[in-house]
N, C-alpha and C. Protein backbone atom coordinates (compact mmCIF):
# COMPACT_ATOMS: atom_id res chain seq x y z
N UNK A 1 176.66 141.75 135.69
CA UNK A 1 177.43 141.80 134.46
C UNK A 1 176.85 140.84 133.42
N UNK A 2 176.21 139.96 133.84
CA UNK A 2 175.88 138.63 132.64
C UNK A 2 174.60 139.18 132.14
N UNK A 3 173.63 139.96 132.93
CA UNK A 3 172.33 140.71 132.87
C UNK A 3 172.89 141.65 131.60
N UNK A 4 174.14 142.45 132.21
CA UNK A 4 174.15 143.41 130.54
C UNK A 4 174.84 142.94 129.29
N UNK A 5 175.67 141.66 129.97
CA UNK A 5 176.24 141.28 128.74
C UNK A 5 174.85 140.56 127.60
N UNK A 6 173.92 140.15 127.95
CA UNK A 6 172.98 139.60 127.74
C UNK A 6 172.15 140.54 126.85
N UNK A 7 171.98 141.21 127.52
CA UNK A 7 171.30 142.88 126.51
C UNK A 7 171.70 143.03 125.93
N UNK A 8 172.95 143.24 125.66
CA UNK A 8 174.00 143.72 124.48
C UNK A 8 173.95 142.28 124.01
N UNK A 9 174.18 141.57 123.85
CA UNK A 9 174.04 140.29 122.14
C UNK A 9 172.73 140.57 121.96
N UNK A 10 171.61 140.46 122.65
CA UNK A 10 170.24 140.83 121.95
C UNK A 10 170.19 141.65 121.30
N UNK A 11 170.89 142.96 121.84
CA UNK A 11 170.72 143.92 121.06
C UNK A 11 171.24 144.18 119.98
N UNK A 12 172.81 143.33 120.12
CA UNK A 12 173.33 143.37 118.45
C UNK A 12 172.75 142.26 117.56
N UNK A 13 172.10 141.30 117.91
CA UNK A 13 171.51 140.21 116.82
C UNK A 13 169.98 140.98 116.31
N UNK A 14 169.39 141.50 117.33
CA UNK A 14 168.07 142.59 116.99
C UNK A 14 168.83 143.29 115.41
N UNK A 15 169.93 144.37 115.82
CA UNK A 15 169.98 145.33 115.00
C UNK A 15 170.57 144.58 113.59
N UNK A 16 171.13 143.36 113.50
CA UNK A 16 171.76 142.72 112.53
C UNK A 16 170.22 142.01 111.93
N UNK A 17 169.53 141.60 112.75
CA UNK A 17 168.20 141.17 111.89
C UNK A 17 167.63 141.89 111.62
N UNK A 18 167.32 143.39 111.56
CA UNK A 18 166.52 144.14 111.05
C UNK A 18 167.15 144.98 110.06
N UNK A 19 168.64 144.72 109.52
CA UNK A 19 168.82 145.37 108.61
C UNK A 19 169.14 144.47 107.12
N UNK A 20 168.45 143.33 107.49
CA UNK A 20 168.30 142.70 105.60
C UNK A 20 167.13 143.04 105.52
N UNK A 21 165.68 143.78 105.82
CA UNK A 21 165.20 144.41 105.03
C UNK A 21 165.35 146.05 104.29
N UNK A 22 166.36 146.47 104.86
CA UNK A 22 166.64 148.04 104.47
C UNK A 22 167.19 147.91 102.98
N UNK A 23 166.82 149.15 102.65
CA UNK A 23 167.15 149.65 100.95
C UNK A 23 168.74 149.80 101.29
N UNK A 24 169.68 149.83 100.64
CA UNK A 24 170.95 150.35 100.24
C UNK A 24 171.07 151.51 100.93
N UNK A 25 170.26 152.76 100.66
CA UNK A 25 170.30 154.27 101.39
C UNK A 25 170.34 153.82 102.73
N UNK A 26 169.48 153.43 103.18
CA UNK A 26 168.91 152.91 104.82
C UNK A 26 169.82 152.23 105.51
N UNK A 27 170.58 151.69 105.08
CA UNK A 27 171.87 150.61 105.34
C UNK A 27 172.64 151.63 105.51
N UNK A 28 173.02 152.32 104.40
CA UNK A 28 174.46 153.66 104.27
C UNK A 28 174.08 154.62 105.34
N UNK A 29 172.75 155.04 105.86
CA UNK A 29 172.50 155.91 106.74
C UNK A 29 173.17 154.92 107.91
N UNK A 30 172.42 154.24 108.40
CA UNK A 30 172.85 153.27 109.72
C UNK A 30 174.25 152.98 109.98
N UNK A 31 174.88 152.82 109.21
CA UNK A 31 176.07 152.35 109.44
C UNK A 31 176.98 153.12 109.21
N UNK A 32 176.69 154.83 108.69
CA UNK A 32 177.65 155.81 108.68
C UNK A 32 177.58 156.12 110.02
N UNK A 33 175.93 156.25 110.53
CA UNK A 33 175.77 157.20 112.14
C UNK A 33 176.29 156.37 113.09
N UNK A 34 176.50 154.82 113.32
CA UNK A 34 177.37 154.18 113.83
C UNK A 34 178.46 153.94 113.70
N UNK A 35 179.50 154.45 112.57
CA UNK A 35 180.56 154.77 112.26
C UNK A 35 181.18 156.00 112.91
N UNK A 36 180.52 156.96 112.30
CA UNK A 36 180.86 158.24 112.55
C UNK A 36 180.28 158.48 114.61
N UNK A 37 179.92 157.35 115.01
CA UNK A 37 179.48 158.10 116.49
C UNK A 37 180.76 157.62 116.94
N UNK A 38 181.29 156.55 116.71
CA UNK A 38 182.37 155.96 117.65
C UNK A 38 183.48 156.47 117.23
N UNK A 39 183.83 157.18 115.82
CA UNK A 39 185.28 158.21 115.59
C UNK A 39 184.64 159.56 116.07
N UNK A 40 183.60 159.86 115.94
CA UNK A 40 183.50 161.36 117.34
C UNK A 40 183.83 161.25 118.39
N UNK A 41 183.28 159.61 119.27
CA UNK A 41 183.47 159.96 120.61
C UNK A 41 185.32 159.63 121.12
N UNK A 42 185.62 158.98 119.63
CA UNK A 42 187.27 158.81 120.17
C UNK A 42 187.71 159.57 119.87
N UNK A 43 187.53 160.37 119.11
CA UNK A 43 188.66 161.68 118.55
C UNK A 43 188.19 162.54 119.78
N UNK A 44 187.43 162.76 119.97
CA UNK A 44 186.71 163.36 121.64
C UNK A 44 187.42 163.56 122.17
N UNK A 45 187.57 161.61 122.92
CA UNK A 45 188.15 161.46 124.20
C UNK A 45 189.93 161.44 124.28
N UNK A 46 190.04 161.64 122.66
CA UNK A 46 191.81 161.76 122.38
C UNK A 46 192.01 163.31 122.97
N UNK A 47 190.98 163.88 122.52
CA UNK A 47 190.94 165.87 122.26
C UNK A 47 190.84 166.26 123.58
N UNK A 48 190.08 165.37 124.36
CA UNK A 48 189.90 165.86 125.82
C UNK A 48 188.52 166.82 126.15
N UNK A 49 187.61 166.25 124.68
CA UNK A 49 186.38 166.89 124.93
C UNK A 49 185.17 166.21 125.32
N UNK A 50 183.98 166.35 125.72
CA UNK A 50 182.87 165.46 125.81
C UNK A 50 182.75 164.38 124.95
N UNK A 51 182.79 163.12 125.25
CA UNK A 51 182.70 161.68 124.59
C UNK A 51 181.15 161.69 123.77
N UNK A 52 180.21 162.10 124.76
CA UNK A 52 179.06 162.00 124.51
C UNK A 52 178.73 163.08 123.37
N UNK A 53 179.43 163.99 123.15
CA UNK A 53 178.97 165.71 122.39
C UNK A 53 179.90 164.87 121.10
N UNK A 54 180.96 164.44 121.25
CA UNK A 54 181.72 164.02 120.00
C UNK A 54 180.39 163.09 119.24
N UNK A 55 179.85 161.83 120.02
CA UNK A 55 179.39 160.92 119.24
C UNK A 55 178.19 161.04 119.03
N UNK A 56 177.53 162.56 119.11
CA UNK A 56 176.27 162.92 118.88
C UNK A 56 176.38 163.50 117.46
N UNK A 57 178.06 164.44 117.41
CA UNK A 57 178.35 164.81 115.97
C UNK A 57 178.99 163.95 115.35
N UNK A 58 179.83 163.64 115.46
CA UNK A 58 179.93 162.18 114.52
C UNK A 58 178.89 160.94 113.58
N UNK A 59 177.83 161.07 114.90
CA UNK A 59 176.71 159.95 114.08
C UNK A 59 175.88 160.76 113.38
N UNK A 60 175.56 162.50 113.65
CA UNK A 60 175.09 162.88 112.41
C UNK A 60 175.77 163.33 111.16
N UNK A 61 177.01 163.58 110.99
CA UNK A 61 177.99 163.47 110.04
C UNK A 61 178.09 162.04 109.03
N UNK A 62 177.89 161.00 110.24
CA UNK A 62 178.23 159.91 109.38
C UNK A 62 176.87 159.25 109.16
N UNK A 63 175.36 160.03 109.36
CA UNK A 63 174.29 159.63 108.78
C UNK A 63 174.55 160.13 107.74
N UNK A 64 174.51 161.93 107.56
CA UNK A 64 174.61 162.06 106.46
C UNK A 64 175.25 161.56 104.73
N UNK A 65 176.74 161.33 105.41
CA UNK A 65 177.58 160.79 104.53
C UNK A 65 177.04 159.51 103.82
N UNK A 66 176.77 158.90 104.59
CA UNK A 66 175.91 157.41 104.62
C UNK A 66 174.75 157.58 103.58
N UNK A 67 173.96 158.31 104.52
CA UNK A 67 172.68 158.40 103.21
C UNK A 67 173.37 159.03 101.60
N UNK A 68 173.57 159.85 101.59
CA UNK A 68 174.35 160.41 100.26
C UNK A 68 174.87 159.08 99.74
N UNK A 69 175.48 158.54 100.05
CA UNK A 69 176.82 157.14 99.35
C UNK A 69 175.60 155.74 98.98
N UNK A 70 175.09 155.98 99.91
CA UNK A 70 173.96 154.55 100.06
C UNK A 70 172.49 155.14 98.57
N UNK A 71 171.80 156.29 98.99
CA UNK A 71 171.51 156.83 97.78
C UNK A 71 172.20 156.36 96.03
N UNK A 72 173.52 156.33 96.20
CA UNK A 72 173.94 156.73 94.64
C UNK A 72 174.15 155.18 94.33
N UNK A 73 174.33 154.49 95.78
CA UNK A 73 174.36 152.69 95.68
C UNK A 73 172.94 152.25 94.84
N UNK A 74 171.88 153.05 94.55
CA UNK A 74 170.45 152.52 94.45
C UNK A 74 170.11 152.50 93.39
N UNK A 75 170.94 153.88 92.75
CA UNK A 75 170.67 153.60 91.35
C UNK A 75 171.46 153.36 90.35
């Protein structure tokens, strides 16, 4: 357990340091498809459907959305 808890803070201080170089769009993409994966896979697992199939559509829903919103942030 300390082995994965360990992975996981690396992995969230990794993904938090590599996004002060992203443009505005790049940011709005990232953080819609991580938005939108975790309300797919819960509305999913509320619905009683695949967790994994929810948060595959969800994070491309909420890339999209993301890029579009993050886009209009740029100019």
């Amino acid at each position: 357990m300390k082995r994965f808890l360990s992975f996981a803070a690396a992995f969230v201080a990794a993904g938090l340091i590599g996004c002060t170089s992203m443009t505005p769009q790049q940011q709005g993409t990232m953080s819609g498809a991580a938005i939108g994966a975790a309300a797919g896979a819960g509305i999913a697992a509320i619905a009683g459907g695949s967790g994994w199939t929810g948060a595959a559509v969800g994070a491309v829903a909420g890339g999209v959305v993301g890029n579009i919103k993050g886009s209009k942030q740029q100019k």
